[in-house]
Protein backbone atom coordinates (compact mmCIF):
# COMPACT_ATOMS: atom_id res chain seq x y z
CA UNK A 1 -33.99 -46.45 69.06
CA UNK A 2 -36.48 -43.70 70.11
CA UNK A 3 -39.16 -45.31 68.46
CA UNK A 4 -38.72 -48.50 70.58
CA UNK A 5 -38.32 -46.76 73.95
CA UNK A 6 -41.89 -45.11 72.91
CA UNK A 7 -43.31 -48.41 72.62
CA UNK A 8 -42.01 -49.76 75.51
CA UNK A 9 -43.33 -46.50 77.46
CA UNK A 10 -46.24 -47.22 75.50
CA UNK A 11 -46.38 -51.10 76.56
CA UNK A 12 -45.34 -49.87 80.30
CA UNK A 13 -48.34 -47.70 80.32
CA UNK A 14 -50.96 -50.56 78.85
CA UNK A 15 -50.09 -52.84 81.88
CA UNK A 16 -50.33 -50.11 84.62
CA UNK A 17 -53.50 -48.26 82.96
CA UNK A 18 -54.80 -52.13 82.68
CA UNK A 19 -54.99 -52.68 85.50
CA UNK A 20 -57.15 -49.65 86.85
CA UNK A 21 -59.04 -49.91 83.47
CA UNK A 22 -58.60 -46.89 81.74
CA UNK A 23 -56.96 -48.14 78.78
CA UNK A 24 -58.55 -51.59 78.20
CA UNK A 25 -60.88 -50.64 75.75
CA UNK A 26 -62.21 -47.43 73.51
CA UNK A 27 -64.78 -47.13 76.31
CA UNK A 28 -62.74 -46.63 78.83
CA UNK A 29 -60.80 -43.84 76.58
CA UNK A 30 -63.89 -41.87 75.65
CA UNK A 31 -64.55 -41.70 79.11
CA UNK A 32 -61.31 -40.57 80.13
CA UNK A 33 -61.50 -38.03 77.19
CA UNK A 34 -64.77 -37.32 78.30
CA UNK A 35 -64.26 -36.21 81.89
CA UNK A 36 -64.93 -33.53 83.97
CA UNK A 37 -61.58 -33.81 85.31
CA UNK A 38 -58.84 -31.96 83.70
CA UNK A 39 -55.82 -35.12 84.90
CA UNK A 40 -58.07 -37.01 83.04
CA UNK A 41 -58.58 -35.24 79.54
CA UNK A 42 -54.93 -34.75 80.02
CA UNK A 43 -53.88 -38.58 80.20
CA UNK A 44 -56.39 -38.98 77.50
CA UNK A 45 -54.41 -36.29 75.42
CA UNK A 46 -51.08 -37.90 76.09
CA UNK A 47 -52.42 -41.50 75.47
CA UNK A 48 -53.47 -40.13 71.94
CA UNK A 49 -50.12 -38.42 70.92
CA UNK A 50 -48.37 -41.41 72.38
CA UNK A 51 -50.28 -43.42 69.75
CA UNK A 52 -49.53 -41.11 67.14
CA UNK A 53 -46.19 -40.89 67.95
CA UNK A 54 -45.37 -44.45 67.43
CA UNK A 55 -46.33 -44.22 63.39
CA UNK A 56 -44.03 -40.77 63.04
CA UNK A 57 -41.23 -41.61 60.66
CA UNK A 58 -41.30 -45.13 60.35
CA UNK A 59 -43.20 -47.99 59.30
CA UNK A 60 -44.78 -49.32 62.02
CA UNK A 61 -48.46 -50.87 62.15
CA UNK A 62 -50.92 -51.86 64.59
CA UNK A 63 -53.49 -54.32 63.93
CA UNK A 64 -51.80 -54.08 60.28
CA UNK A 65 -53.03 -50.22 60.08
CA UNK A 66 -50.56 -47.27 59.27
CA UNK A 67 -51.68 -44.05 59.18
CA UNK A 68 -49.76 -41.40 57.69
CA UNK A 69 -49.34 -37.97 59.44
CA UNK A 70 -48.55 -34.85 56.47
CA UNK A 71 -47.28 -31.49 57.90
CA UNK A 72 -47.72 -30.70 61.66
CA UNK A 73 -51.07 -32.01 63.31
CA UNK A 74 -51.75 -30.49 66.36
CA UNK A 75 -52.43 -32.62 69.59
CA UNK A 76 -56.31 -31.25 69.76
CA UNK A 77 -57.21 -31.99 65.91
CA UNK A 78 -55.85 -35.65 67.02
CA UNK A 79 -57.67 -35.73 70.29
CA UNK A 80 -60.87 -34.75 67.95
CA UNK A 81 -59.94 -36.90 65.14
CA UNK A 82 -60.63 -39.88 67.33
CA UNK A 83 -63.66 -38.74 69.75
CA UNK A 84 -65.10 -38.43 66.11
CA UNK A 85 -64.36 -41.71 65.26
CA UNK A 86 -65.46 -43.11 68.77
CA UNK A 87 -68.56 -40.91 68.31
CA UNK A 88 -69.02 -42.08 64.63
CA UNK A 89 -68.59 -45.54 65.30
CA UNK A 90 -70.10 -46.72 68.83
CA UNK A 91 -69.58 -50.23 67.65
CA UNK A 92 -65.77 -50.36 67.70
CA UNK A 93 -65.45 -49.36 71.31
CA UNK A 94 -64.76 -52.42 72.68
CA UNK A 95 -62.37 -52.77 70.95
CA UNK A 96 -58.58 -52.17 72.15
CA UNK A 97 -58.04 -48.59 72.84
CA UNK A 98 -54.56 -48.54 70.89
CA UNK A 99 -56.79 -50.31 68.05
CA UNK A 100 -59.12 -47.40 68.00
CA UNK A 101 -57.09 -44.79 68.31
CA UNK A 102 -55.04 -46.61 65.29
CA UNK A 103 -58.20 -46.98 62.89
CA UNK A 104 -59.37 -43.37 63.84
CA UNK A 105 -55.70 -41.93 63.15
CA UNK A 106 -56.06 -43.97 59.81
CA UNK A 107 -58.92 -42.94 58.41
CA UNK A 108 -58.11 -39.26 58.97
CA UNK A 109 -54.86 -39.89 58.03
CA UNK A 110 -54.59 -42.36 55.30
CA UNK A 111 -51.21 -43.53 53.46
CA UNK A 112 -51.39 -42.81 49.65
């Protein structure tokens, strides 16, 4: 039941942060990560472990990607986990933000 309610916060917060364009896209993330402004970095923080959050102790997938989180991981090595990946990969970021964050979450994180 959690699980679901974080999804539907998550879902809640895609159609607000839509429409000021924050969230659209892995641009608009690094910029928000990016920012001078502290509100900012923080959203982008939260965004992140909301993300994260959805794939703790279940099975869910996005974009048919899991990844798998061992031990504690602490909110900045996931915040740097995927500015890595955003740096790394330049292409992907127009791509969803909830896909990027996903595929950077992944790779770090893999399922064995």
């Amino acid at each position: 039941m959690a699980r679901w309610l974080v999804v539907l916060a998550l879902l809640m917060l895609a159609g607000e942060a839509r429409a000021s364009g924050f969230w659209d896209s892995g641009v608009g993330l690094d910029l928000q990560c990016r920012s001078a402004d502290e509100a900012r970095r923080a959203a982008c923080r939260g965004y992140i472990v909301a993300v994260a959050d959805v794939f703790l102790g279940g099975d869910a997938r996005v974009a048919g990607v899991r990844p798998c989180f061992r031990g504690g991981t602490s909110v900045p090595r996931l915040v740097e986990t995927v500015a890595g990946y955003i740096e790394r990969h330049p292409e992907l970021r127009h791509f969803a933000a909830v896909i990027v964050v996903t595929m950077a979450l992944e790779e770090a994180f893999p399922c064995r």
